[in-house]
PDB file of N, CA and C in Angstrom:
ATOM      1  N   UNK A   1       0.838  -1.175   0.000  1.00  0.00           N
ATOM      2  CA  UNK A   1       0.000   0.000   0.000  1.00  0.00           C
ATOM      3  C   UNK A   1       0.886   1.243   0.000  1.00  0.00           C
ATOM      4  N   UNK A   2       0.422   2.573  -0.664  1.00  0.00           N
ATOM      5  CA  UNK A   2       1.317   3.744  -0.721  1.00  0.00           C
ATOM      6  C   UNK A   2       0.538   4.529   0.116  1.00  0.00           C
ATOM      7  N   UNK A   3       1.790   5.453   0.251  1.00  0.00           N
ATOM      8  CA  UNK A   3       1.529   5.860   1.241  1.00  0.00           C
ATOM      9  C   UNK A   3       0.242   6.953   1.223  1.00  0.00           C
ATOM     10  N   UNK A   4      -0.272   7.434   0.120  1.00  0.00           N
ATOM     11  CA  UNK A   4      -1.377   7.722  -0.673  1.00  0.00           C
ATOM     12  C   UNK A   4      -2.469   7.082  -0.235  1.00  0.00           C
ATOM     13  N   UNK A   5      -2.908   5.787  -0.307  1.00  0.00           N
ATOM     14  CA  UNK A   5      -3.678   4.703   0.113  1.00  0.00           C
ATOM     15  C   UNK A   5      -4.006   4.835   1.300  1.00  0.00           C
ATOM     16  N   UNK A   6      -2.627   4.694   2.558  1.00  0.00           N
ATOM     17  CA  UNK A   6      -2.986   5.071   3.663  1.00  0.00           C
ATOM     18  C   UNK A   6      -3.685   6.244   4.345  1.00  0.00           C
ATOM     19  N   UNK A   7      -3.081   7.347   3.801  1.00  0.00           N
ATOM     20  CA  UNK A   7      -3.692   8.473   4.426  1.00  0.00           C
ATOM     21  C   UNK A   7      -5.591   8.517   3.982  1.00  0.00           C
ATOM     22  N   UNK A   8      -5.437   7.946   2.745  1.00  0.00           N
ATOM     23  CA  UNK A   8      -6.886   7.784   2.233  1.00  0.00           C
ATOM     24  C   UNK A   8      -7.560   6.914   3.089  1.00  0.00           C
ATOM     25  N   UNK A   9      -6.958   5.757   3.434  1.00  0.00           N
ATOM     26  CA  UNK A   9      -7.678   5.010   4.531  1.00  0.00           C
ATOM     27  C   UNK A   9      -8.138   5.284   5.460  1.00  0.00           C
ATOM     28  N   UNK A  10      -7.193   6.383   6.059  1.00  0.00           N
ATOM     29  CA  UNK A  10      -7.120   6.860   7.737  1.00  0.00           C
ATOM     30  C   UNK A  10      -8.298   7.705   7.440  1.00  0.00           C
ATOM     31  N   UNK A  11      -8.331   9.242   6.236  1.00  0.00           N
ATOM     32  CA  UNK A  11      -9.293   9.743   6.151  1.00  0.00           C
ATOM     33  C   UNK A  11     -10.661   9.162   5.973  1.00  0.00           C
ATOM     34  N   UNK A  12     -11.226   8.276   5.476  1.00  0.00           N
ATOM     35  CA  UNK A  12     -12.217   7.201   5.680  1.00  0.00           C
ATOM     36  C   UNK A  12     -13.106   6.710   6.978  1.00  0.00           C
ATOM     37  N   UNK A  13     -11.679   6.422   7.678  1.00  0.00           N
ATOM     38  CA  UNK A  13     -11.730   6.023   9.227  1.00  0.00           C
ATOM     39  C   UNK A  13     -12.176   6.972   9.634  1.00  0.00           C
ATOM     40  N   UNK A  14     -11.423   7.960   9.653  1.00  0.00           N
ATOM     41  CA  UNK A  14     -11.894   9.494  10.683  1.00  0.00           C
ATOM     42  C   UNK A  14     -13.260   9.799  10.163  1.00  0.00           C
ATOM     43  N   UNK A  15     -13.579  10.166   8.966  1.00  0.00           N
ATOM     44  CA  UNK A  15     -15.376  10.927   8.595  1.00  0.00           C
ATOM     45  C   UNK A  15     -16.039   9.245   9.028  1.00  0.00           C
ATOM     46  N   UNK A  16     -16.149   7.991   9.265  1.00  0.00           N
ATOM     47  CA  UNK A  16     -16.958   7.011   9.693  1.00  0.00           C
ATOM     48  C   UNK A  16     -17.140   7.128  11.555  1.00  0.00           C
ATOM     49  N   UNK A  17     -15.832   7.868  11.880  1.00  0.00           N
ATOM     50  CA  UNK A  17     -15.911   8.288  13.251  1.00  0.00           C
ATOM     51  C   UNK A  17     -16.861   9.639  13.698  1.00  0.00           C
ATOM     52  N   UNK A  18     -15.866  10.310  12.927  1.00  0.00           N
ATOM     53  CA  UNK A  18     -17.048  11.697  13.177  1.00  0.00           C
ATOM     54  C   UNK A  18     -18.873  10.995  12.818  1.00  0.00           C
ATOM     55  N   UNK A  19     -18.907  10.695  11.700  1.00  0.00           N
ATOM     56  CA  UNK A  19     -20.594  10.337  11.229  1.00  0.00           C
ATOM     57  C   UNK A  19     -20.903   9.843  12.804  1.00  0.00           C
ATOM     58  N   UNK A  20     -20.677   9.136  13.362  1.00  0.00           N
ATOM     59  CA  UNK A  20     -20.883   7.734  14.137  1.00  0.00           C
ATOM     60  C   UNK A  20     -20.956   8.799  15.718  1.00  0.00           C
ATOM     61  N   UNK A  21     -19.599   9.527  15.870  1.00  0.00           N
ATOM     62  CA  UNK A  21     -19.926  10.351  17.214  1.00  0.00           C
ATOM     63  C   UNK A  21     -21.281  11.257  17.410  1.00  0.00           C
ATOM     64  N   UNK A  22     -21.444  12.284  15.981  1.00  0.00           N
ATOM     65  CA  UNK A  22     -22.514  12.861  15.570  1.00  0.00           C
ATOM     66  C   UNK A  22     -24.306  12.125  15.915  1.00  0.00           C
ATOM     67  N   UNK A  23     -24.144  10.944  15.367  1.00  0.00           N
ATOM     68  CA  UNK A  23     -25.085  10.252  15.632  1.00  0.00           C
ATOM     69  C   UNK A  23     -25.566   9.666  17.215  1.00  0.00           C
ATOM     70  N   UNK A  24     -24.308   9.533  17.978  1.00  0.00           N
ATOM     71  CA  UNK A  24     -24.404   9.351  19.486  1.00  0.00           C
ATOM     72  C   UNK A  24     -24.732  10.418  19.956  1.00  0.00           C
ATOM     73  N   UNK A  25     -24.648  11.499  19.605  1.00  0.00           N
ATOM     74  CA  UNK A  25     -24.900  12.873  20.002  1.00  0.00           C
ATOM     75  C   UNK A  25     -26.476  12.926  19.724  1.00  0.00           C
ATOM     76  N   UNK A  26     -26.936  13.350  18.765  1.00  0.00           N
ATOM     77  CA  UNK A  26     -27.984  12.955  18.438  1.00  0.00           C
ATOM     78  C   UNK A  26     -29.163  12.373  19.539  1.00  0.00           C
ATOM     79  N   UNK A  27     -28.856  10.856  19.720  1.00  0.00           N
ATOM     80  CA  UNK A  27     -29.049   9.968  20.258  1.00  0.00           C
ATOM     81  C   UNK A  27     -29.042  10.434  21.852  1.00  0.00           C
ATOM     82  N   UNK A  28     -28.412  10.732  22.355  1.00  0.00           N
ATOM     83  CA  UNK A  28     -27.754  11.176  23.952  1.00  0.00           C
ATOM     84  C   UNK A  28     -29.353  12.170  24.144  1.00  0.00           C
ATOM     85  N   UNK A  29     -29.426  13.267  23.271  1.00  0.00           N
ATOM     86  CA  UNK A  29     -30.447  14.485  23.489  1.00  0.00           C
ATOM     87  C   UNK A  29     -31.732  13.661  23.040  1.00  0.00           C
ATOM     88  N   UNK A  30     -31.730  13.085  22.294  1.00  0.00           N
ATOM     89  CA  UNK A  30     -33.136  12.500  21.972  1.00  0.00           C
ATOM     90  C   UNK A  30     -33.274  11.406  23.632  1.00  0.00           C
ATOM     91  N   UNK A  31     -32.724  10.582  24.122  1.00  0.00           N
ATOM     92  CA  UNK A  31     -32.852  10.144  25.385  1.00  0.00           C
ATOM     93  C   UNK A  31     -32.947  10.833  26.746  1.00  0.00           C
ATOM     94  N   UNK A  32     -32.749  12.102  26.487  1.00  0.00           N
ATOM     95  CA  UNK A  32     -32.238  12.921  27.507  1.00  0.00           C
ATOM     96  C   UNK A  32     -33.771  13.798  27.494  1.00  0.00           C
ATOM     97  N   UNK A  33     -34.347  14.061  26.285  1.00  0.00           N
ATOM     98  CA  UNK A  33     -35.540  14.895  26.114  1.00  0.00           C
ATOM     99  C   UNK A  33     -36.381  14.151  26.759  1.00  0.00           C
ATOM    100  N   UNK A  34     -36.749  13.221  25.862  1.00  0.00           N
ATOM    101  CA  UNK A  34     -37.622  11.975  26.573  1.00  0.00           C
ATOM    102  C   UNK A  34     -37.298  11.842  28.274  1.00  0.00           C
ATOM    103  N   UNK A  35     -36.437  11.929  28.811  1.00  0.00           N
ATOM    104  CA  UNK A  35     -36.422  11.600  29.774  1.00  0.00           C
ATOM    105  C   UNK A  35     -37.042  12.344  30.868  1.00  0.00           C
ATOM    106  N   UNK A  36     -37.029  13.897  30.425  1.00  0.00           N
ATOM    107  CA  UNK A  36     -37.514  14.659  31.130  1.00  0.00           C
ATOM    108  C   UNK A  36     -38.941  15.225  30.777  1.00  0.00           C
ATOM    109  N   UNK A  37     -39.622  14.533  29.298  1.00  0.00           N
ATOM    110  CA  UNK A  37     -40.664  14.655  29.179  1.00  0.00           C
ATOM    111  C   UNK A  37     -41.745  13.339  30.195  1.00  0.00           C
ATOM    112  N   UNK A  38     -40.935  12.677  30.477  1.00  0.00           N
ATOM    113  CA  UNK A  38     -41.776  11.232  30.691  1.00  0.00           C
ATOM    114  C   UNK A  38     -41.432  11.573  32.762  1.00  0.00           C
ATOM    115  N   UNK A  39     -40.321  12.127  33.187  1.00  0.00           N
ATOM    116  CA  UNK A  39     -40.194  12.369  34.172  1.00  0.00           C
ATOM    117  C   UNK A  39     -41.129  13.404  34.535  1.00  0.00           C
ATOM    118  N   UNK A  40     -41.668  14.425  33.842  1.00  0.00           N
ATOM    119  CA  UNK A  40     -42.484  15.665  33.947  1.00  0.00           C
ATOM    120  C   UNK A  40     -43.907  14.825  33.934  1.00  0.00           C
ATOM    121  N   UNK A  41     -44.537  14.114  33.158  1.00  0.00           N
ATOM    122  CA  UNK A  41     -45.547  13.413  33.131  1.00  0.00           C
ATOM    123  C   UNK A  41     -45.742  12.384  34.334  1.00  0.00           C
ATOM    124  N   UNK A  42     -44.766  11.522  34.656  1.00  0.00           N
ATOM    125  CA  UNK A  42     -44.994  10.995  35.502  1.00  0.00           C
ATOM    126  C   UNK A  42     -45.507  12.035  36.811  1.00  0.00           C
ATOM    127  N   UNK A  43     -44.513  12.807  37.008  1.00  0.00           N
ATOM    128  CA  UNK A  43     -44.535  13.714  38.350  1.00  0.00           C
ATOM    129  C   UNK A  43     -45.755  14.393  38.591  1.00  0.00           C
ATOM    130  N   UNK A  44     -46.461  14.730  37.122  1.00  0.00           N
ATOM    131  CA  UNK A  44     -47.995  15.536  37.195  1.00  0.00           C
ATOM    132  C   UNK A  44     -48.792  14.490  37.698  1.00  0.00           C
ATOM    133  N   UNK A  45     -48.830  13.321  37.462  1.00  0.00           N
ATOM    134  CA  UNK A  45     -49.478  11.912  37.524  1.00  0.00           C
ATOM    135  C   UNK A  45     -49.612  11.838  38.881  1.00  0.00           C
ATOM    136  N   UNK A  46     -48.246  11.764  39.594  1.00  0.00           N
ATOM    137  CA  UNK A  46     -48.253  11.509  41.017  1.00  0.00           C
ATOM    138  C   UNK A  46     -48.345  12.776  41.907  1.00  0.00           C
ATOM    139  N   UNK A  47     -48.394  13.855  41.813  1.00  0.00           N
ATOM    140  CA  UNK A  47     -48.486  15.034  42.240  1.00  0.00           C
ATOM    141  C   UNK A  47     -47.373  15.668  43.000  1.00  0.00           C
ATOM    142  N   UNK A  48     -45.969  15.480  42.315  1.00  0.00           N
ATOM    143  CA  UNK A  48     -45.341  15.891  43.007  1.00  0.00           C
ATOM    144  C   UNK A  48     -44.147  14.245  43.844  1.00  0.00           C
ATOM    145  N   UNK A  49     -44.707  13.530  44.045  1.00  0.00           N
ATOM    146  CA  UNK A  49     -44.493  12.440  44.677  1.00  0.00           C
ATOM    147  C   UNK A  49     -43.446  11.521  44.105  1.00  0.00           C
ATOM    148  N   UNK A  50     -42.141  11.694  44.558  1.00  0.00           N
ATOM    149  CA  UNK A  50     -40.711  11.045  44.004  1.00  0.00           C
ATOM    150  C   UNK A  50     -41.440   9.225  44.235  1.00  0.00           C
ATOM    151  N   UNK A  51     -40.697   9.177  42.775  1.00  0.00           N
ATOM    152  CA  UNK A  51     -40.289   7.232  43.281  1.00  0.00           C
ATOM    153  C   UNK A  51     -40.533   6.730  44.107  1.00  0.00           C
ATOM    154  N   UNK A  52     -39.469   7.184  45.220  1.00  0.00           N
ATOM    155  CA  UNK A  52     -39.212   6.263  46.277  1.00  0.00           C
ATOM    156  C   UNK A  52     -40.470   6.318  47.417  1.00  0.00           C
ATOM    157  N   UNK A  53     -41.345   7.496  47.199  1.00  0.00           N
ATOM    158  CA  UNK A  53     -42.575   7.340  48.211  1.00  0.00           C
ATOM    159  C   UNK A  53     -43.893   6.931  47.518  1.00  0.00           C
ATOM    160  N   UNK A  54     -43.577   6.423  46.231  1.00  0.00           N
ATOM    161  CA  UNK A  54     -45.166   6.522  45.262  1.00  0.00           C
ATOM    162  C   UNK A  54     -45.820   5.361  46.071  1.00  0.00           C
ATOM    163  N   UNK A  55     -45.417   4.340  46.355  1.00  0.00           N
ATOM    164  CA  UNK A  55     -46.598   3.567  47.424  1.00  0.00           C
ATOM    165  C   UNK A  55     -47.278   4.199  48.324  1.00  0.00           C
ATOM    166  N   UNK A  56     -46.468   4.957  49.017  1.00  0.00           N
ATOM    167  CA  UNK A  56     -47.326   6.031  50.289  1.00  0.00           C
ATOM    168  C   UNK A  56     -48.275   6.478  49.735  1.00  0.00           C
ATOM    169  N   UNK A  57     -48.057   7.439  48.391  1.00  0.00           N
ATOM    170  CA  UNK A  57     -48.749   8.336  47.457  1.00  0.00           C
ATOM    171  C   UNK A  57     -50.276   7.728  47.686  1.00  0.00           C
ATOM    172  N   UNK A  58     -49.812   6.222  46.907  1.00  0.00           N
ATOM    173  CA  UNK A  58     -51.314   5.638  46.792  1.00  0.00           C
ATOM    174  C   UNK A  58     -51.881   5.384  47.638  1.00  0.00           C
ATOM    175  N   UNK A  59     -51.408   4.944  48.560  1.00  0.00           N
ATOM    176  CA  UNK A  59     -52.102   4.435  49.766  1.00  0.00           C
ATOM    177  C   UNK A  59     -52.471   5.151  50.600  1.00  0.00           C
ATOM    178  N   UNK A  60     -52.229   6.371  50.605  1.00  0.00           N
ATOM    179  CA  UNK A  60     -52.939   7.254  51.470  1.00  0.00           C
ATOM    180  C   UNK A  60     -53.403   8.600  51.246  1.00  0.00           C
ATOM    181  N   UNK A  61     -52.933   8.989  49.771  1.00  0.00           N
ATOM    182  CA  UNK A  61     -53.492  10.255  49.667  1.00  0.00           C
ATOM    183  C   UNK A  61     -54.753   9.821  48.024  1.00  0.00           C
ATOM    184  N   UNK A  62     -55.222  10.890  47.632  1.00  0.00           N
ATOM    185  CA  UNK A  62     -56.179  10.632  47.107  1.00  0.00           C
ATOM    186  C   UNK A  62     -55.972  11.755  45.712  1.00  0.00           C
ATOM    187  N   UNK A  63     -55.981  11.759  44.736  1.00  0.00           N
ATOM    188  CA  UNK A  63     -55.791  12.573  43.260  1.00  0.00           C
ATOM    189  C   UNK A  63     -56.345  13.563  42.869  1.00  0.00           C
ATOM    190  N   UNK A  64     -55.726  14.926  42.947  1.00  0.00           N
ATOM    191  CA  UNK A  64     -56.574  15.824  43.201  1.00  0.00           C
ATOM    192  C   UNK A  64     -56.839  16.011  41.732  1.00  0.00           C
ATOM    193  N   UNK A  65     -57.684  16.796  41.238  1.00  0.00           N
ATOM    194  CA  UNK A  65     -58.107  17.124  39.975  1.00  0.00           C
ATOM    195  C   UNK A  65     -57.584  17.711  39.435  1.00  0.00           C
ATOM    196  N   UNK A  66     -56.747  19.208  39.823  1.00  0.00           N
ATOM    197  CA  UNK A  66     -55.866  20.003  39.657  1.00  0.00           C
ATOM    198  C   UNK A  66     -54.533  19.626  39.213  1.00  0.00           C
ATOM    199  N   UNK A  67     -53.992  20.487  38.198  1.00  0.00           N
ATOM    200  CA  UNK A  67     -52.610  20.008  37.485  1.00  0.00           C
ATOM    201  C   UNK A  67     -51.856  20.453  38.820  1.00  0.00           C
ATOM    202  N   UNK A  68     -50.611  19.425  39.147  1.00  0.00           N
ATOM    203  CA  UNK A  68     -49.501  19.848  39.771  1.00  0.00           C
ATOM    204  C   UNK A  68     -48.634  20.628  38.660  1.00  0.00           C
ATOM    205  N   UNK A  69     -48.066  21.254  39.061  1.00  0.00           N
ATOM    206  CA  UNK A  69     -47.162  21.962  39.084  1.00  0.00           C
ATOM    207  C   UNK A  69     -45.686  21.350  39.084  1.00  0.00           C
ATOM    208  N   UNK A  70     -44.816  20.524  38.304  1.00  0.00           N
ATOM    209  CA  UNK A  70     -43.570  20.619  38.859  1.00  0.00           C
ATOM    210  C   UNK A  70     -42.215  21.116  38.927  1.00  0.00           C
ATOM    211  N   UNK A  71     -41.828  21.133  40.456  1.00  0.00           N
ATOM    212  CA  UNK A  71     -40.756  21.954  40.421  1.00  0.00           C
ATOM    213  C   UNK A  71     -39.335  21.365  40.324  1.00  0.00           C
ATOM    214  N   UNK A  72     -38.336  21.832  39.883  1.00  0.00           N
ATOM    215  CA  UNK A  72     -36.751  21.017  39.565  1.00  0.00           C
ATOM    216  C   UNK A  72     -36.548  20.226  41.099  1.00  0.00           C
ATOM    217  N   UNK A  73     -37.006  20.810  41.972  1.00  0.00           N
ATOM    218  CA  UNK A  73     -36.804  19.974  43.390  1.00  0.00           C
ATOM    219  C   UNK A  73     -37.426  18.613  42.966  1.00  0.00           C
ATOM    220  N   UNK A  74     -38.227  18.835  42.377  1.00  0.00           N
ATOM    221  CA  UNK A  74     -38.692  17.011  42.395  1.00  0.00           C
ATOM    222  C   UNK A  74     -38.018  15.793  41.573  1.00  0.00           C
ATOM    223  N   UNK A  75     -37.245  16.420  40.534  1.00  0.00           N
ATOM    224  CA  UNK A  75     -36.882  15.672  39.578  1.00  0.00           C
ATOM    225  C   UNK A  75     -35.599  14.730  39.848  1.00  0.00           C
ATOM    226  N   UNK A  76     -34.917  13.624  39.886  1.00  0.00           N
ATOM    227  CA  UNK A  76     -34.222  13.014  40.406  1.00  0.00           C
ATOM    228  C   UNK A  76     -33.812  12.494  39.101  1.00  0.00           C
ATOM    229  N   UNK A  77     -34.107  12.830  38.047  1.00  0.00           N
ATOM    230  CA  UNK A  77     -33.500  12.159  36.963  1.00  0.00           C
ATOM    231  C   UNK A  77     -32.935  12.933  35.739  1.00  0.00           C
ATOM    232  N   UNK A  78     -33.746  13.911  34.982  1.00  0.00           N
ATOM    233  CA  UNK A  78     -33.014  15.144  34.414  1.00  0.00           C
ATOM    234  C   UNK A  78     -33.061  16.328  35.403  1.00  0.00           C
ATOM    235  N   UNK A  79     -31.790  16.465  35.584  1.00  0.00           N
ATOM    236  CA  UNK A  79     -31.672  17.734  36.125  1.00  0.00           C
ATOM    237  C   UNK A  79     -31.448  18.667  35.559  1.00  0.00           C
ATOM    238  N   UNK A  80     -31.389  18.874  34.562  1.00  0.00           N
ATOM    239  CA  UNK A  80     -31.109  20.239  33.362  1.00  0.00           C
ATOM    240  C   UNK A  80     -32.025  19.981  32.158  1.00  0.00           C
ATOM    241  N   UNK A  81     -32.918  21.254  31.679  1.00  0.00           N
ATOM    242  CA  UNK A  81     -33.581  20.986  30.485  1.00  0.00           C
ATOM    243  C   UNK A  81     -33.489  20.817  29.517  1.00  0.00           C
ATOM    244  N   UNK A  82     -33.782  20.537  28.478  1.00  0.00           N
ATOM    245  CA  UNK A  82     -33.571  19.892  27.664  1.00  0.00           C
ATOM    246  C   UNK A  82     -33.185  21.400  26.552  1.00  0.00           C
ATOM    247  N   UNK A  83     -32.081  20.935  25.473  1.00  0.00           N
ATOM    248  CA  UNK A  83     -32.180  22.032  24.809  1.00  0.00           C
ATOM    249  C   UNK A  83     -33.126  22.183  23.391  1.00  0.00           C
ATOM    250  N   UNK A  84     -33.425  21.198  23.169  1.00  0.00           N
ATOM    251  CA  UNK A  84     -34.500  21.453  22.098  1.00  0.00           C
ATOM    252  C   UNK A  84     -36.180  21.038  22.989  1.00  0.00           C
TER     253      UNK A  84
END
């Protein structure tokens, strides 16, 4: 192989890397949106009420009709919003 060949190779390699990081990127914010759309939904659902107490939730309080409200204090999973 000359040395022509190689550098052509390497350049190949590198734009299949970049494509490929680009696409994890991509990927990262599309999981990351979702996450805080489905964390925001859940939280209206339960009123406020983290994970770790949603049995209590049910078992003793009752669903008010009214949208909660939620605030970044509640969120335990995205902590920063999303940029798109």
């Amino acid at each position: 192989m000359s040395k022509k060949e190689k550098i052509n190779q390497k350049l190949e390699e590198l734009k299949f890397k970049v494509a490929k990081k680009s696409n994890l990127l991509e990927r990262k914010e599309k999981l990351l949106s979702d996450l805080f759309k489905y964390e925001t939904l859940y939280l209206e659902t339960a009123q406020g009420m983290p994970l770790t107490k949603t049995s209590e939730f049910y078992v003793n309080n009752r669903i008010e009709k009214k949208k909660y409200l939620v605030n970044d204090k509640d969120r335990i999973f995205s902590l920063e919003y999303p940029k798109n």
